[in-house]
C-alpha atoms as a PDB file:
ATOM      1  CA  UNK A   1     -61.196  35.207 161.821  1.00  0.00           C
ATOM      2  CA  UNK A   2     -64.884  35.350 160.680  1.00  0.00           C
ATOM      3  CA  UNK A   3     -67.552  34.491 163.497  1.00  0.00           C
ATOM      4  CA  UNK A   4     -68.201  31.039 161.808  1.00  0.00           C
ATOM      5  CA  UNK A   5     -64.345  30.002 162.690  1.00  0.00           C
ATOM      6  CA  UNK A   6     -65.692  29.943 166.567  1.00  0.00           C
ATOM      7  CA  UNK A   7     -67.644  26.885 165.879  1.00  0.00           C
ATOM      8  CA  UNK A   8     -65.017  24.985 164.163  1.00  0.00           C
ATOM      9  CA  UNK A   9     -63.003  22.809 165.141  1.00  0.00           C
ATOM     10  CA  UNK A  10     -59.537  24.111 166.974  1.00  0.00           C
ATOM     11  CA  UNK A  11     -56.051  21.621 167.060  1.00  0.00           C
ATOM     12  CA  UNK A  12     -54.192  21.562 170.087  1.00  0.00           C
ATOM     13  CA  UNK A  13     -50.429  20.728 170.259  1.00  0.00           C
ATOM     14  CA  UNK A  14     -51.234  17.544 172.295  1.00  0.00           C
ATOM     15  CA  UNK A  15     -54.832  15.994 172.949  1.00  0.00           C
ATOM     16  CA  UNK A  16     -57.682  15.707 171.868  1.00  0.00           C
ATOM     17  CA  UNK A  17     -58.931  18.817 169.489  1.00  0.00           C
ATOM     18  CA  UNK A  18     -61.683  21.109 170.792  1.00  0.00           C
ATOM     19  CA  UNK A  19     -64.933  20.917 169.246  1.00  0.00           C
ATOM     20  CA  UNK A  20     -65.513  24.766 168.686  1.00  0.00           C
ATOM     21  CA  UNK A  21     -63.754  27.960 170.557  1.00  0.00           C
ATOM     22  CA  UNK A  22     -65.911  28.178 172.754  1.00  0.00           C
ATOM     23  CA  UNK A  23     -64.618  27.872 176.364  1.00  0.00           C
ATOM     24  CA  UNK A  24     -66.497  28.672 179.659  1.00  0.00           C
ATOM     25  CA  UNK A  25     -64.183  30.472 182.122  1.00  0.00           C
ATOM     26  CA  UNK A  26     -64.087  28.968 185.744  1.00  0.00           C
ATOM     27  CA  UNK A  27     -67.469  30.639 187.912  1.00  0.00           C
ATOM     28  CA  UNK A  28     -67.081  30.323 191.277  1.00  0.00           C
ATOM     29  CA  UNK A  29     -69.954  28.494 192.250  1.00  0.00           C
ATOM     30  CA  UNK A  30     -68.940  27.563 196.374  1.00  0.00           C
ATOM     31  CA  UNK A  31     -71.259  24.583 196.556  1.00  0.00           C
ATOM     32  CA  UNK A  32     -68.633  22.056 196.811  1.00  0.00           C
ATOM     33  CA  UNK A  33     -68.722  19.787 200.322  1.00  0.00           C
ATOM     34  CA  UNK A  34     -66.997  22.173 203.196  1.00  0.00           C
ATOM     35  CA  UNK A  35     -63.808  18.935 202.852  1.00  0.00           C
ATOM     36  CA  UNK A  36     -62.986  20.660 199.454  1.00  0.00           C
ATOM     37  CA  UNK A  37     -64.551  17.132 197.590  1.00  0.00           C
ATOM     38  CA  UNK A  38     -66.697  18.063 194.770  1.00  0.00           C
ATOM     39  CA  UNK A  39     -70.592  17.835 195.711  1.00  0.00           C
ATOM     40  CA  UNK A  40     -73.557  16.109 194.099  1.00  0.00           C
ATOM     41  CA  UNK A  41     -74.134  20.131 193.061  1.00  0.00           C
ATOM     42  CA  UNK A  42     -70.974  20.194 191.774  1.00  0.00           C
ATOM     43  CA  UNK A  43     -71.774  16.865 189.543  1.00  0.00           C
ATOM     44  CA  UNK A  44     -75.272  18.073 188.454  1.00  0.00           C
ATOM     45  CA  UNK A  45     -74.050  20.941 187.096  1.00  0.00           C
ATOM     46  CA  UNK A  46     -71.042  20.078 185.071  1.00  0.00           C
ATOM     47  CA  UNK A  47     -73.191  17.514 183.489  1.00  0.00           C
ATOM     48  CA  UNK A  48     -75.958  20.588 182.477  1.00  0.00           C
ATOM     49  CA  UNK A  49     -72.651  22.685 181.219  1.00  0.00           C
ATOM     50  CA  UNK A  50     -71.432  19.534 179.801  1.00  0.00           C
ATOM     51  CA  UNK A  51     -74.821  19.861 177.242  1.00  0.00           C
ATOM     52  CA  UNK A  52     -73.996  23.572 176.557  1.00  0.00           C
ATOM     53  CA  UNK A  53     -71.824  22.564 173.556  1.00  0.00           C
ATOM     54  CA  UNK A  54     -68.657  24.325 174.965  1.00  0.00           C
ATOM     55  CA  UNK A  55     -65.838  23.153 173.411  1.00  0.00           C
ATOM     56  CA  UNK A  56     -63.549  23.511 177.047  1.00  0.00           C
ATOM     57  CA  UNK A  57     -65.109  23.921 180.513  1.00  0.00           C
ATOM     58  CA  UNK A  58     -63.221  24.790 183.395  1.00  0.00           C
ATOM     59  CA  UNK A  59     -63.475  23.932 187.209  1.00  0.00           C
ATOM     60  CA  UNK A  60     -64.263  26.487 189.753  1.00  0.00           C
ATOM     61  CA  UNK A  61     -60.833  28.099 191.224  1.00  0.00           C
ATOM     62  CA  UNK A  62     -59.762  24.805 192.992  1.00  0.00           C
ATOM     63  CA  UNK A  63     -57.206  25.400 195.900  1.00  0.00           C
ATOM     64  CA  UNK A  64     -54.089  23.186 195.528  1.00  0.00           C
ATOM     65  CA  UNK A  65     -53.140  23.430 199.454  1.00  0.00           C
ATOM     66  CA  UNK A  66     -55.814  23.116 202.458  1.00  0.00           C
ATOM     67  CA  UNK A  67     -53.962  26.277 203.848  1.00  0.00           C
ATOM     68  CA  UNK A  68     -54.805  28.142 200.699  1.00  0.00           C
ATOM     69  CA  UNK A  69     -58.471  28.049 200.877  1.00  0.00           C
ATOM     70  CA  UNK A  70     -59.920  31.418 200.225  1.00  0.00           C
ATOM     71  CA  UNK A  71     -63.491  30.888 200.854  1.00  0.00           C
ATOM     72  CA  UNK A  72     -65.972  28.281 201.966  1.00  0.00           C
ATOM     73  CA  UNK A  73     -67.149  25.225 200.127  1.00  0.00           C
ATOM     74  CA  UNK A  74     -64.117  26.006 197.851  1.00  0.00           C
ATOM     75  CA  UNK A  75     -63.216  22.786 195.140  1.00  0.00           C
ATOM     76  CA  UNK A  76     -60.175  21.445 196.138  1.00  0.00           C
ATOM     77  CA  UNK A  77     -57.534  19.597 193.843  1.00  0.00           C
ATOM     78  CA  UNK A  78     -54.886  19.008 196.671  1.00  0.00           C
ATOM     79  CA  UNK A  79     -55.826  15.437 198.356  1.00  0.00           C
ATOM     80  CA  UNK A  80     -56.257  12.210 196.475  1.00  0.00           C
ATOM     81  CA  UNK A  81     -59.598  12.168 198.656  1.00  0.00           C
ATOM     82  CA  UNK A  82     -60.405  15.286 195.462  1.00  0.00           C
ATOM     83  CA  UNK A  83     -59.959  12.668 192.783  1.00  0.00           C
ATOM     84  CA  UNK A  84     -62.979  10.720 192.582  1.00  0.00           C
ATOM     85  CA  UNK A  85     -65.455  13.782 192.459  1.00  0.00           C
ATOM     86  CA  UNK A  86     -63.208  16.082 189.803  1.00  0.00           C
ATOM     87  CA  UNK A  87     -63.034  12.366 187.889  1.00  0.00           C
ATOM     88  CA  UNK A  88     -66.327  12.291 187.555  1.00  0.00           C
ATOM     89  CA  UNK A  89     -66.890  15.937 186.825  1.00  0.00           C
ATOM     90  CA  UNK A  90     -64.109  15.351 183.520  1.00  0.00           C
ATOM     91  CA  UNK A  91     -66.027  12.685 181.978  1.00  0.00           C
ATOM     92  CA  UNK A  92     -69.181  14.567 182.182  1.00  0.00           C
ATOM     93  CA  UNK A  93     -67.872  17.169 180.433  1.00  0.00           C
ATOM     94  CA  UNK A  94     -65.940  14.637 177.998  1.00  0.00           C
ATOM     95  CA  UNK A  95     -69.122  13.031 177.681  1.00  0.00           C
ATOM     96  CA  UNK A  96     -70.743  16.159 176.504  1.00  0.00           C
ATOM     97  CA  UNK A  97     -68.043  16.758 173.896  1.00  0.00           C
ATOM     98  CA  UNK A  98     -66.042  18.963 175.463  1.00  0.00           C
ATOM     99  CA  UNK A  99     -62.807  19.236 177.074  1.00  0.00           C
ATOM    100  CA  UNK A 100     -62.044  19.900 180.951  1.00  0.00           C
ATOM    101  CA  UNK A 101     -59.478  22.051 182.803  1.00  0.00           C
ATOM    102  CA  UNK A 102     -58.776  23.217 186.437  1.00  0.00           C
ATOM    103  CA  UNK A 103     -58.445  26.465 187.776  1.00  0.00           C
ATOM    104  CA  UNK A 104     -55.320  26.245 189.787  1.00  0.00           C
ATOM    105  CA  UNK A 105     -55.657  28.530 192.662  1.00  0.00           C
ATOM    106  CA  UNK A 106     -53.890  29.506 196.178  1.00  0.00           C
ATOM    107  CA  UNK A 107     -55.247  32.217 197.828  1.00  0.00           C
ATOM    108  CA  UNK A 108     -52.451  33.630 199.032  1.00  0.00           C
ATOM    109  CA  UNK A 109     -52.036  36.105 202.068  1.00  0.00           C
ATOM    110  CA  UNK A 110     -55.889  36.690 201.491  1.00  0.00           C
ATOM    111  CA  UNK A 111     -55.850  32.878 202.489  1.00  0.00           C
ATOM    112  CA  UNK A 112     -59.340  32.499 204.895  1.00  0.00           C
ATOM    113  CA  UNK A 113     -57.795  32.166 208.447  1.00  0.00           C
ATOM    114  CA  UNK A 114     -61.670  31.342 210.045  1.00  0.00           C
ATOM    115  CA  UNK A 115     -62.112  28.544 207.730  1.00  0.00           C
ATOM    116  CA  UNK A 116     -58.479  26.747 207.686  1.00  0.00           C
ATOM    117  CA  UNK A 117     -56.762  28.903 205.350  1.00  0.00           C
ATOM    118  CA  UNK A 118     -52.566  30.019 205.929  1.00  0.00           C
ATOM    119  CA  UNK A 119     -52.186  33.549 205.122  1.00  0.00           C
ATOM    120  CA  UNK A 120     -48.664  33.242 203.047  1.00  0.00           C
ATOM    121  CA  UNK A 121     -47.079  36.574 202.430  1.00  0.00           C
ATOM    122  CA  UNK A 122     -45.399  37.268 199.594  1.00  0.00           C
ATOM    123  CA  UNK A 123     -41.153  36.161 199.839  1.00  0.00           C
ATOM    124  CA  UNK A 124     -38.140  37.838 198.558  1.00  0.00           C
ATOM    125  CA  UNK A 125     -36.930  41.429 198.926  1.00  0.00           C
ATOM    126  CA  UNK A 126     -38.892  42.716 195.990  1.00  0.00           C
ATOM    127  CA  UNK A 127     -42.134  41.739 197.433  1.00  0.00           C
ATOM    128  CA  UNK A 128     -40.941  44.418 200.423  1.00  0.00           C
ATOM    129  CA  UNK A 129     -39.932  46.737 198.462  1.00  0.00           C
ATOM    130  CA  UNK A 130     -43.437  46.690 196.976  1.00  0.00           C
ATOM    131  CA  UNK A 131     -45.448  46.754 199.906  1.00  0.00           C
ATOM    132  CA  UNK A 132     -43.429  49.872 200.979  1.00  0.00           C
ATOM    133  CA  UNK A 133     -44.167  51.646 197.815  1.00  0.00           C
ATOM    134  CA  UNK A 134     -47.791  50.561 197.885  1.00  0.00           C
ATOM    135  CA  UNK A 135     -47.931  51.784 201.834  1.00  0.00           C
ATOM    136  CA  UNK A 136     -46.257  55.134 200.605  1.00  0.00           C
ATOM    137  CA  UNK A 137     -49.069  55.446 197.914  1.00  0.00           C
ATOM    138  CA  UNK A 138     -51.851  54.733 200.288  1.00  0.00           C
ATOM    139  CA  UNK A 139     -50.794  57.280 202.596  1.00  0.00           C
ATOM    140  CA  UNK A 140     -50.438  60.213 199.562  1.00  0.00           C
ATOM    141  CA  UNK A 141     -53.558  58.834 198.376  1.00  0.00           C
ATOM    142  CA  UNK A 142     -55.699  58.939 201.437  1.00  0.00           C
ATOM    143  CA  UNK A 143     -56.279  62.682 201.487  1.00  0.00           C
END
């Protein structure tokens, strides 16, 4: 692929085709109202990235559970209360000429306990197993 294939054109399997390859990863911008809606912030600049010419933009990492919230004014995607503000962000960026996608994201057992989050550990016996190992490392490890 030369460097004058990034600005063409790239078919999809389904939808709509990109306008060029370039794609902005998700940036974690935490400006989003503390309810997990997106924020006028949140509009603003979506419609500035929208003008970028990126062919795909992508959301910030958007929790898809209240319990998984890692960190404050985090963009949620897990109440139809989310819906209006991530509508509006997609056809600012579809009204730039690009195409939109969401960062799926749950933080885990790293979820934010202060600010609503669920710590979930890890299930099945493998995910013992490999905090065992990691606990046996740590203590070689440590000195």
């Amino acid at each position: 692929m030369s460097v004058s294939d990034l600005f063409k054109p790239l078919s999809l399997l389904h939808g709509s085709a990109m306008r060029n390859r370039f794609m902005l990863a998700p940036l974690t911008s935490q400006q989003s109202d503390f309810d997990g809606t997106a924020s006028e912030y949140d509009q603003y600049w979506m419609e500035q990235l929208s003008q970028g010419g990126y062919g795909l933009i992508q959301t910030s990492a958007s929790t898809v559970e209240a319990g998984g919230i890692a960190f404050e004014r985090q963009l949620g995607i897990h109440s139809d209360n989310h819906l209006s503000g991530l509508s509006k962000m997609a056809t600012s960026i579809r009204n730039g000429g690009g195409l939109s996608a969401v960062q799926l994201h749950h933080a885990g057992h790293r979820a934010k306990a202060s600010i609503g989050g669920i710590p979930a550990p890890a299930s099945g016996k493998n995910s013992r197993r490999n905090q065992s190992n990691y606990n046996r490392r740590s203590r070689t490890n440590s000195g």
